[in-house]
PDB file of N, CA and C in Angstrom:
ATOM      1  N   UNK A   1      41.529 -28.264  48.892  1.00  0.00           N
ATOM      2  CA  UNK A   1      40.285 -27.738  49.424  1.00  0.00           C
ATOM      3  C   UNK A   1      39.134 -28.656  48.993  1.00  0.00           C
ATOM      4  N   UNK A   2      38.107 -29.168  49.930  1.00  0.00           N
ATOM      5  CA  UNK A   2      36.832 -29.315  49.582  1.00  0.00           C
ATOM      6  C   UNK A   2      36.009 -28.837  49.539  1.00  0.00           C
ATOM      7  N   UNK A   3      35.066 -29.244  48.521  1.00  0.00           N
ATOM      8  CA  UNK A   3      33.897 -28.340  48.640  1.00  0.00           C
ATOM      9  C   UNK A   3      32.456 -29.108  48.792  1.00  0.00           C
ATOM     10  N   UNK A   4      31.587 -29.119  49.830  1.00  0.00           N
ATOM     11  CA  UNK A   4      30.330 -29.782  50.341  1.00  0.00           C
ATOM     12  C   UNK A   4      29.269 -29.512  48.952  1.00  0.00           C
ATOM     13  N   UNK A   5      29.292 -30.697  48.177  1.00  0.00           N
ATOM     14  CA  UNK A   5      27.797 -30.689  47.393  1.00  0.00           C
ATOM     15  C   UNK A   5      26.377 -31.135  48.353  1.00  0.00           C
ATOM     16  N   UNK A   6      25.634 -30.242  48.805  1.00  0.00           N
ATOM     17  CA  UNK A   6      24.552 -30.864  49.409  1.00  0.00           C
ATOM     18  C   UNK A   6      23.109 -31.593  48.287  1.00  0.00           C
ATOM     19  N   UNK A   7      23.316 -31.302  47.213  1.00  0.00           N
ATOM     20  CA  UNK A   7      22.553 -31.756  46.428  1.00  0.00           C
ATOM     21  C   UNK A   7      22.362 -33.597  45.819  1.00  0.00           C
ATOM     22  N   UNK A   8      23.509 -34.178  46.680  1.00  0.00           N
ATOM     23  CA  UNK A   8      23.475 -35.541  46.116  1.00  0.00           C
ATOM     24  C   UNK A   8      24.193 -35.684  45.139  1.00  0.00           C
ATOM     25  N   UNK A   9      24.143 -36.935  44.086  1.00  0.00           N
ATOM     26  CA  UNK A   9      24.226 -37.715  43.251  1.00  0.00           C
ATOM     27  C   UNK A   9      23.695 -37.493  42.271  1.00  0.00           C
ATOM     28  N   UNK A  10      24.522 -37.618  41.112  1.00  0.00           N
ATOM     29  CA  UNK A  10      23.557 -38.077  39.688  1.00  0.00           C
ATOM     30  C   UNK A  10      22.409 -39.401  39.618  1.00  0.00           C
ATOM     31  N   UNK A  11      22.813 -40.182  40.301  1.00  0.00           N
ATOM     32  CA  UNK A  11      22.240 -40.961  40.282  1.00  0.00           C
ATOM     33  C   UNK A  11      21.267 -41.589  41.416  1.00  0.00           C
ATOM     34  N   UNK A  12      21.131 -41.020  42.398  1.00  0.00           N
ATOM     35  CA  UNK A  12      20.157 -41.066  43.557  1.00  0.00           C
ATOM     36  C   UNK A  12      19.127 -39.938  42.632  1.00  0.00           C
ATOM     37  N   UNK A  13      19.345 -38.657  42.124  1.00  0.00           N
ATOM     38  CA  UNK A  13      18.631 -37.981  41.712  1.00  0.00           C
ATOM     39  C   UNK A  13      17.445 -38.264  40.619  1.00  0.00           C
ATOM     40  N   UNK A  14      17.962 -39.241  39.737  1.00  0.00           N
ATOM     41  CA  UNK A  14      17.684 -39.869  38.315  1.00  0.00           C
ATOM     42  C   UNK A  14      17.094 -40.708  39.258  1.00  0.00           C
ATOM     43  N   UNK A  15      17.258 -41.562  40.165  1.00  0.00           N
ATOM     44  CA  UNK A  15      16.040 -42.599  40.892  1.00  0.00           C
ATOM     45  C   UNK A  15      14.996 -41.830  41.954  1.00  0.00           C
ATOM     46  N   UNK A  16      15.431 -40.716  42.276  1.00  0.00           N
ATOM     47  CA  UNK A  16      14.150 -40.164  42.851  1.00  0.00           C
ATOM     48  C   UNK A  16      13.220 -39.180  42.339  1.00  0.00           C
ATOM     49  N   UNK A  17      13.232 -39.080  40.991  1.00  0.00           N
ATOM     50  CA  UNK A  17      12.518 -37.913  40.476  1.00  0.00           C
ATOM     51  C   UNK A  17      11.647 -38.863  39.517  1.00  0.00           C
ATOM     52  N   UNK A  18      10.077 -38.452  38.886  1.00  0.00           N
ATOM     53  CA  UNK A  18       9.541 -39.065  38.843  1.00  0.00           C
ATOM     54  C   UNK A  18       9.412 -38.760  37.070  1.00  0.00           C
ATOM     55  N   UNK A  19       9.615 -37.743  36.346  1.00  0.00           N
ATOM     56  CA  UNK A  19      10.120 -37.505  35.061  1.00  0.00           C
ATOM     57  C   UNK A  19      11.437 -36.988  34.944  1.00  0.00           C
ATOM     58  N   UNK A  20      12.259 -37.228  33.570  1.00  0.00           N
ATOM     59  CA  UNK A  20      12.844 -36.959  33.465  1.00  0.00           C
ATOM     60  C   UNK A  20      13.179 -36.425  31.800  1.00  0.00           C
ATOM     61  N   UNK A  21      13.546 -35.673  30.990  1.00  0.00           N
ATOM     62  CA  UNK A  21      13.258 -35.161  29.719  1.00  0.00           C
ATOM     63  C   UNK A  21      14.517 -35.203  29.247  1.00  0.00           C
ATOM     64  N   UNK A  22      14.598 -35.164  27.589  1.00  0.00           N
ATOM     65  CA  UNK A  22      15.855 -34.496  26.982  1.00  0.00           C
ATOM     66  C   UNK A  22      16.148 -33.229  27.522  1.00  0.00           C
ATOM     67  N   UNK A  23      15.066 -32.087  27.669  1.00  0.00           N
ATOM     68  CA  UNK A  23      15.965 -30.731  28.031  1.00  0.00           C
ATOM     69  C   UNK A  23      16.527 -30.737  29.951  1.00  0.00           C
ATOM     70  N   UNK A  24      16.090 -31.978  30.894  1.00  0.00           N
ATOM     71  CA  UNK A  24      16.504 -31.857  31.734  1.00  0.00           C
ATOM     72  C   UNK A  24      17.947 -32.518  31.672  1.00  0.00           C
ATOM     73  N   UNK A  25      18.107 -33.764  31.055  1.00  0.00           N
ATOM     74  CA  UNK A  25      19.701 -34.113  30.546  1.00  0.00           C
ATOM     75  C   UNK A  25      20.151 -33.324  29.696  1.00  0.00           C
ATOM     76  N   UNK A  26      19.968 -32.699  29.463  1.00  0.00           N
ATOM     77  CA  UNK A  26      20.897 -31.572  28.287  1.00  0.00           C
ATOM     78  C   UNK A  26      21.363 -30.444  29.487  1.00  0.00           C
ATOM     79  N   UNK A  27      20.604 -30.202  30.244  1.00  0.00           N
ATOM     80  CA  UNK A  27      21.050 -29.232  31.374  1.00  0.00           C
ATOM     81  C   UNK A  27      21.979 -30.193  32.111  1.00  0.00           C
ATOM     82  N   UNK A  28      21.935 -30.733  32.378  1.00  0.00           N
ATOM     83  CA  UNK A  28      22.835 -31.995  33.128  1.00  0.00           C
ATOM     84  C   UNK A  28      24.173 -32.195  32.590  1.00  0.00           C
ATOM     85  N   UNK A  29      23.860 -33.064  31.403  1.00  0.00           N
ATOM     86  CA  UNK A  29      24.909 -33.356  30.684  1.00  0.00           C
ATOM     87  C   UNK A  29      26.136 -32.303  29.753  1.00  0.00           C
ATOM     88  N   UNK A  30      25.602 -30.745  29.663  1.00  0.00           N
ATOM     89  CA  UNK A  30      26.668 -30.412  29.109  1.00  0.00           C
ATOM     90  C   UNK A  30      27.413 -29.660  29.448  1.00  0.00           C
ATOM     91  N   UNK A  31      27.013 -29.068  30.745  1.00  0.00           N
ATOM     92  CA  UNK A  31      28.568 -29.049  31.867  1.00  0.00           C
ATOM     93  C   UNK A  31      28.959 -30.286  31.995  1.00  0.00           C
ATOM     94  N   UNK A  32      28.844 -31.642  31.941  1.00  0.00           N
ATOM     95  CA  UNK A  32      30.041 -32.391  32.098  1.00  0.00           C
ATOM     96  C   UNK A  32      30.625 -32.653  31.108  1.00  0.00           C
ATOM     97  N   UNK A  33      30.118 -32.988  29.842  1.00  0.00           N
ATOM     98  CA  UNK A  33      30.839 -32.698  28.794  1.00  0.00           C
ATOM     99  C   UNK A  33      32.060 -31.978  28.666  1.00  0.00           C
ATOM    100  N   UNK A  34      31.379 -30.486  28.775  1.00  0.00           N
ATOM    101  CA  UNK A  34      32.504 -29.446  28.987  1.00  0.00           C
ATOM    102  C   UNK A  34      33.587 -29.284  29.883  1.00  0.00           C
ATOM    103  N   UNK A  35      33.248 -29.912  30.914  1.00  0.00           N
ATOM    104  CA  UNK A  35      34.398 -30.227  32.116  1.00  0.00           C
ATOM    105  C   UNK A  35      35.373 -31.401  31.491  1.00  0.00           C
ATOM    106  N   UNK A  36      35.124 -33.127  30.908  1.00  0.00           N
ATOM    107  CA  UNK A  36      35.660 -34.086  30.365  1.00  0.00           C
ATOM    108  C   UNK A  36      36.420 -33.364  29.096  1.00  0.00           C
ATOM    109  N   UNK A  37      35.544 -32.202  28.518  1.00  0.00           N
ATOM    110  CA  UNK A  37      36.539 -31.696  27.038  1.00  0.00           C
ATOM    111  C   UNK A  37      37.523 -30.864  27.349  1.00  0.00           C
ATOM    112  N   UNK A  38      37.357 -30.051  28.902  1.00  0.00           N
ATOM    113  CA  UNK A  38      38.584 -29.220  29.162  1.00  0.00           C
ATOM    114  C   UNK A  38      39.770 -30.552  29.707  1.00  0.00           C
ATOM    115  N   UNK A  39      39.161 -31.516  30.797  1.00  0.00           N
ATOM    116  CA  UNK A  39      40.336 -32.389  31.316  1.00  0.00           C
ATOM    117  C   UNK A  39      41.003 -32.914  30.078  1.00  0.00           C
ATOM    118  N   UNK A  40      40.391 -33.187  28.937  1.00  0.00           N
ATOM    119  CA  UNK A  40      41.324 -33.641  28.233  1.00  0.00           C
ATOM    120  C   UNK A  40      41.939 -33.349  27.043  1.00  0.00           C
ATOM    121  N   UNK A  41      41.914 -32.024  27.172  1.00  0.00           N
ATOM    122  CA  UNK A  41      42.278 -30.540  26.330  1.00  0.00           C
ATOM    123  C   UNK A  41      43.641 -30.782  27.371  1.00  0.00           C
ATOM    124  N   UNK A  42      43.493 -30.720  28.536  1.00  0.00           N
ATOM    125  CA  UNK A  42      44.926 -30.094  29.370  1.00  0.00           C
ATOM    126  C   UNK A  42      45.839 -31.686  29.517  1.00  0.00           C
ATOM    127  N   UNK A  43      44.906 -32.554  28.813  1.00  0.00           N
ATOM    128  CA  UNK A  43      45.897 -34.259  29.127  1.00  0.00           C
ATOM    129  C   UNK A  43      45.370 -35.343  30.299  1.00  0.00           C
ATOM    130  N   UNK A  44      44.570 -34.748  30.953  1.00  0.00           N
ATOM    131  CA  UNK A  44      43.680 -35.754  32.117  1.00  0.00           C
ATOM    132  C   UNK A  44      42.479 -36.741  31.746  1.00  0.00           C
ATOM    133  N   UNK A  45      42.705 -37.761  32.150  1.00  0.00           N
ATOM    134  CA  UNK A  45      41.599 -38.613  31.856  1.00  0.00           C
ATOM    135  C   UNK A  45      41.161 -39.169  32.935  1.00  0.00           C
ATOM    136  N   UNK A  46      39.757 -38.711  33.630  1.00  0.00           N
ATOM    137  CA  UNK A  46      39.206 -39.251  34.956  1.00  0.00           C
ATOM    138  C   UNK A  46      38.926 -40.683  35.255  1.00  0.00           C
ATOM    139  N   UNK A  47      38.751 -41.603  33.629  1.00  0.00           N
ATOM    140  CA  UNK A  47      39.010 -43.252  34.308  1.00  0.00           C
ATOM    141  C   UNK A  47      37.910 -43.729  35.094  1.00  0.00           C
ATOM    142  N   UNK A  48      36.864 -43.410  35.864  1.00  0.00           N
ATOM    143  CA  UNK A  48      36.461 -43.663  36.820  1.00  0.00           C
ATOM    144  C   UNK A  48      34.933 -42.452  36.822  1.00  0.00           C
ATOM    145  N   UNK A  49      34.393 -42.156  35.371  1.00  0.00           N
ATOM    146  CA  UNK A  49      33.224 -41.293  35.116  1.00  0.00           C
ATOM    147  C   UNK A  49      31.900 -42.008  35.244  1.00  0.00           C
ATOM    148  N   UNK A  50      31.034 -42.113  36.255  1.00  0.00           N
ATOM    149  CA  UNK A  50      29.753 -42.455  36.419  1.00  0.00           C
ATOM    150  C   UNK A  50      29.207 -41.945  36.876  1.00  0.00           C
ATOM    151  N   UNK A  51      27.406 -42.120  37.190  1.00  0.00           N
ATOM    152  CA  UNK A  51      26.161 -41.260  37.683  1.00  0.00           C
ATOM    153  C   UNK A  51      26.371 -41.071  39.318  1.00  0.00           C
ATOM    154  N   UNK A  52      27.652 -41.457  39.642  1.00  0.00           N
ATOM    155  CA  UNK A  52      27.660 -41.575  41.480  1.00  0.00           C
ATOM    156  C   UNK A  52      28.928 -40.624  41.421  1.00  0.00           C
ATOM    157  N   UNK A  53      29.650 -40.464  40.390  1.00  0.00           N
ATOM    158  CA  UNK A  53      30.835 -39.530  40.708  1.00  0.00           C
ATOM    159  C   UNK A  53      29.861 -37.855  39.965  1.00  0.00           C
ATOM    160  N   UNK A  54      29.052 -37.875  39.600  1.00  0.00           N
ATOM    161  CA  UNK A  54      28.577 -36.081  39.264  1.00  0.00           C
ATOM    162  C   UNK A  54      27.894 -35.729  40.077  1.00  0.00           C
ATOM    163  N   UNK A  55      27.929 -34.721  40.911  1.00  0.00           N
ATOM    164  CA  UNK A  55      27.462 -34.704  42.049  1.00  0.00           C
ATOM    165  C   UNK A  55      26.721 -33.247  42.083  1.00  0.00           C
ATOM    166  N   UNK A  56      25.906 -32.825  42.660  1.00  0.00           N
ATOM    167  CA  UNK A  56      24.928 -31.386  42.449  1.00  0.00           C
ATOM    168  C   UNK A  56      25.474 -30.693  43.234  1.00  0.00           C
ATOM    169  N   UNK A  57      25.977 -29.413  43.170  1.00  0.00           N
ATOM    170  CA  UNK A  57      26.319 -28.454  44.301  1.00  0.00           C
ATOM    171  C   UNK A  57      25.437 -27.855  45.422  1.00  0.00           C
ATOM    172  N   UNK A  58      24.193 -28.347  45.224  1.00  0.00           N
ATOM    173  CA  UNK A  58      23.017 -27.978  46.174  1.00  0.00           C
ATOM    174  C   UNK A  58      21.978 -28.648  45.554  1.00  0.00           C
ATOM    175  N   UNK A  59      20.583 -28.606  46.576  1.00  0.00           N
ATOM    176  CA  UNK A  59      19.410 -28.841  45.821  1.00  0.00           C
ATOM    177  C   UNK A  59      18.918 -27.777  44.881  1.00  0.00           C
ATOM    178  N   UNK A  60      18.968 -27.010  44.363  1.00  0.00           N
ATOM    179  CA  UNK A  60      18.488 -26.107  42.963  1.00  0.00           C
ATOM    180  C   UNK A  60      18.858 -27.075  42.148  1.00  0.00           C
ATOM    181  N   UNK A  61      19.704 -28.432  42.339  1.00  0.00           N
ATOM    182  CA  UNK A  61      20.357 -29.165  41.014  1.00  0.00           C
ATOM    183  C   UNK A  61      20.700 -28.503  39.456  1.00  0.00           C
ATOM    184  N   UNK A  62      21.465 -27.481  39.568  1.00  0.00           N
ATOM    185  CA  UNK A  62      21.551 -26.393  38.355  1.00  0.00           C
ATOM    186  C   UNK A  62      23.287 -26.338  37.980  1.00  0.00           C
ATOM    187  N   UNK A  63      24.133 -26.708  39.148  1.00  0.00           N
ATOM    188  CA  UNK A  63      25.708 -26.663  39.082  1.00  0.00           C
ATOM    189  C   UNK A  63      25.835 -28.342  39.224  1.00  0.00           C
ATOM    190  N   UNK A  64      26.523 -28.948  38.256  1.00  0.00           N
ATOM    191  CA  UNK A  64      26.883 -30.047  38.672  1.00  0.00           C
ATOM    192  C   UNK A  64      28.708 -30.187  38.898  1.00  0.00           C
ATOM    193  N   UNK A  65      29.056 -30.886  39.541  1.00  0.00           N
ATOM    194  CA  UNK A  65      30.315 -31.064  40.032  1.00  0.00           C
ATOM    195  C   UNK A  65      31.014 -32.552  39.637  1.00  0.00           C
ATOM    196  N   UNK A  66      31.826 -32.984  39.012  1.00  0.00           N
ATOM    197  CA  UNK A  66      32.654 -34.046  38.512  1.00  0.00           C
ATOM    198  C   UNK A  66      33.439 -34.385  39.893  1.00  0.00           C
ATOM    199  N   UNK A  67      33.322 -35.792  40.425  1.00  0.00           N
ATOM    200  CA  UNK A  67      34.025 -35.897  41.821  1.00  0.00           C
ATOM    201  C   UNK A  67      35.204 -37.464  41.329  1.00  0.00           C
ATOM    202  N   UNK A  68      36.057 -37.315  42.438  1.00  0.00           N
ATOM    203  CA  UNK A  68      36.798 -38.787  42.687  1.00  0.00           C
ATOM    204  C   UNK A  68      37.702 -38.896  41.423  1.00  0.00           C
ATOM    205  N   UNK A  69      38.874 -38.141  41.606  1.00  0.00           N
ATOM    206  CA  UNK A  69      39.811 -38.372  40.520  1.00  0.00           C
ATOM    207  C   UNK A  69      41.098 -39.081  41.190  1.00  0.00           C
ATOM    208  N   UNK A  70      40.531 -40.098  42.027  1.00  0.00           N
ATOM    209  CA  UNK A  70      41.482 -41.033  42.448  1.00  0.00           C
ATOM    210  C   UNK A  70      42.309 -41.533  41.019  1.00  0.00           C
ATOM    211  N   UNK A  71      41.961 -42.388  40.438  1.00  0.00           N
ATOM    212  CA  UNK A  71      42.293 -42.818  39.317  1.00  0.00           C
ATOM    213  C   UNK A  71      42.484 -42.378  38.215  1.00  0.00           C
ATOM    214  N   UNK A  72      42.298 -40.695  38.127  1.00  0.00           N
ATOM    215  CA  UNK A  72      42.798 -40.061  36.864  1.00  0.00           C
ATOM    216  C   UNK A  72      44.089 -40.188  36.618  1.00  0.00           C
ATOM    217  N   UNK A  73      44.425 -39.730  35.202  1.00  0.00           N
ATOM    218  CA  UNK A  73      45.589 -40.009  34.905  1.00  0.00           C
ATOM    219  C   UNK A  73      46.368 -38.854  33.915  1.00  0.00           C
ATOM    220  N   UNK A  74      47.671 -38.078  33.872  1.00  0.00           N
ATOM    221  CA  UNK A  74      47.857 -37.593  32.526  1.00  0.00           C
ATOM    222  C   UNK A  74      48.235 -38.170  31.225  1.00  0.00           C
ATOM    223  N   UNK A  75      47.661 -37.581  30.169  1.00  0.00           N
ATOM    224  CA  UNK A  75      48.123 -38.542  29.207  1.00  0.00           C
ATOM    225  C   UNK A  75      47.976 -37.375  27.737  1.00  0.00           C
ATOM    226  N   UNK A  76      48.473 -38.423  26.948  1.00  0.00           N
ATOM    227  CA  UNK A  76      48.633 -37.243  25.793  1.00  0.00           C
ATOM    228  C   UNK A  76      47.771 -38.261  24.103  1.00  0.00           C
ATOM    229  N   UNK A  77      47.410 -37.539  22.960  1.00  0.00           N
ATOM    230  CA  UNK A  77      46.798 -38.439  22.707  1.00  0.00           C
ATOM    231  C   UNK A  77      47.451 -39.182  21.682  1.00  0.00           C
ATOM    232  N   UNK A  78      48.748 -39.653  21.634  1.00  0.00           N
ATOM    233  CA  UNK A  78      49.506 -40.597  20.885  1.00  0.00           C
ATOM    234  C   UNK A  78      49.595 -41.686  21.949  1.00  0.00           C
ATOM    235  N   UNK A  79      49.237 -41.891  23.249  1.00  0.00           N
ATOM    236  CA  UNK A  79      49.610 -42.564  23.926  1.00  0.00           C
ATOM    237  C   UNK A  79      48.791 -43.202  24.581  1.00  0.00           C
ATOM    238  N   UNK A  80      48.261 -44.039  24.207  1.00  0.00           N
ATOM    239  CA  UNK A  80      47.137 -45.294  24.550  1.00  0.00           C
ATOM    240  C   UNK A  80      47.384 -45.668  26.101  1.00  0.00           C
ATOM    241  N   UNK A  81      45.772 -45.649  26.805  1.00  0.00           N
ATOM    242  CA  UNK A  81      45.845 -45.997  28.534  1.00  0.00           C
ATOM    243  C   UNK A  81      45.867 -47.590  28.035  1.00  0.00           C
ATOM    244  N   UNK A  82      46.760 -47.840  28.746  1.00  0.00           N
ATOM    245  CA  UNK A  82      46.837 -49.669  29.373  1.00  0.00           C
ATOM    246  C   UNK A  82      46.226 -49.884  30.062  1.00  0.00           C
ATOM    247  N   UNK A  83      46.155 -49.510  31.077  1.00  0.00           N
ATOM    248  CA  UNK A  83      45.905 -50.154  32.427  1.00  0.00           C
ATOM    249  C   UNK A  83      44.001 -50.315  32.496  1.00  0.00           C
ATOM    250  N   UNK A  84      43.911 -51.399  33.065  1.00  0.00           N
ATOM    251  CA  UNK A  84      42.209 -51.695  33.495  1.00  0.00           C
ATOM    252  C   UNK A  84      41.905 -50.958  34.781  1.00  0.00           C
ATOM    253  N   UNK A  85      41.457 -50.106  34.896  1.00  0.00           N
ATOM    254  CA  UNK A  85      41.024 -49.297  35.587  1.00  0.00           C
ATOM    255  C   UNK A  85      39.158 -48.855  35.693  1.00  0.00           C
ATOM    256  N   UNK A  86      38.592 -49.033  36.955  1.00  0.00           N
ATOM    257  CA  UNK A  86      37.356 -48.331  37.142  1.00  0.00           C
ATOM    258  C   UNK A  86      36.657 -49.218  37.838  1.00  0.00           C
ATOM    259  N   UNK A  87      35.090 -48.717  37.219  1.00  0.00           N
ATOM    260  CA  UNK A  87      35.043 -49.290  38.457  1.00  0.00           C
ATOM    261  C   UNK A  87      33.506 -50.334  36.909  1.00  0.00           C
ATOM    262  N   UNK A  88      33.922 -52.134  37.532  1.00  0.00           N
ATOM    263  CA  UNK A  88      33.649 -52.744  36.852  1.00  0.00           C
ATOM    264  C   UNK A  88      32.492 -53.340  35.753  1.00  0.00           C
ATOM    265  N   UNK A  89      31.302 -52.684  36.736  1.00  0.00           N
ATOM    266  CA  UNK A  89      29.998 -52.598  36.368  1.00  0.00           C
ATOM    267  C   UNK A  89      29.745 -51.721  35.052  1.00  0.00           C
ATOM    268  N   UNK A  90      30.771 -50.973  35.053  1.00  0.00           N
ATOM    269  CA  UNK A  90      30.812 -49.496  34.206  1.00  0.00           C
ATOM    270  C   UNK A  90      31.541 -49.681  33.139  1.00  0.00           C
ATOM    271  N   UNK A  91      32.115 -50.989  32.767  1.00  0.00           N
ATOM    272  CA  UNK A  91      33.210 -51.298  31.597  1.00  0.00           C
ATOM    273  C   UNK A  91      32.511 -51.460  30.445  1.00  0.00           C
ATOM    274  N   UNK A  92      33.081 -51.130  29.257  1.00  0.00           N
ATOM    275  CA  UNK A  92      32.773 -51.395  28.331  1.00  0.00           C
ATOM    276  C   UNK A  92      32.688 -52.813  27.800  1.00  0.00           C
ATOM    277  N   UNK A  93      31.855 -53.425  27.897  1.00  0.00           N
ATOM    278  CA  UNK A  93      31.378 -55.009  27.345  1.00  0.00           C
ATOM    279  C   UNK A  93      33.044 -55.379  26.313  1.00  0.00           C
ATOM    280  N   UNK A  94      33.153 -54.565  25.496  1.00  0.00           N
ATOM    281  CA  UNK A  94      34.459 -55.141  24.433  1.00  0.00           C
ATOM    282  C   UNK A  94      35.571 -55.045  25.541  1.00  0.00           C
ATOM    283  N   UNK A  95      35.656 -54.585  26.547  1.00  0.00           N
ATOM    284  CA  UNK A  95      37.220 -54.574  27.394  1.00  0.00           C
ATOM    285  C   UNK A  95      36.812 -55.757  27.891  1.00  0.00           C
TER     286      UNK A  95
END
């Protein structure tokens, strides 16, 4: 099933708004948190987490939505990801 976010992007949003605060990223950021701490409570690692994959469920911008788990993966945590995966702009300088 899909579900239509009409609210955009994390990151179209963050370029069209003209302030932005700690308590408005704290509203932002800790539903995704909490979504990344359940995926990898159950063994999933999305691989592929940036400001273009969190997406708003409407304009109220109040529900945010984690998108594009093309590249997720299960995994457990004795078991180190190999593979170079994502998307490149977004890598960590030491990889």
């Amino acid at each position: 099933m899909l579900e239509y976010c009409s609210g955009g992007d994390l990151y179209d949003r963050l370029i069209n708004i003209d302030s932005f605060n700690e308590y408005d990223a704290a509203n932002i950021l800790l539903p995704v948190f909490q979504a990344v701490n359940y995926l990898h409570s159950i063994g999933i690692c999305h691989r592929d987490l940036k400001l273009e994959n969190i997406m708003f469920k409407d304009k109220s911008f109040k529900t945010v939505k984690i998108i594009d788990f093309g590249l997720s993966c299960k995994t457990s945590v004795n078991e180190p990801l190999k593979s170079l995966l994502g998307t490149p702009l977004y890598l960590a300088p030491e990889v």
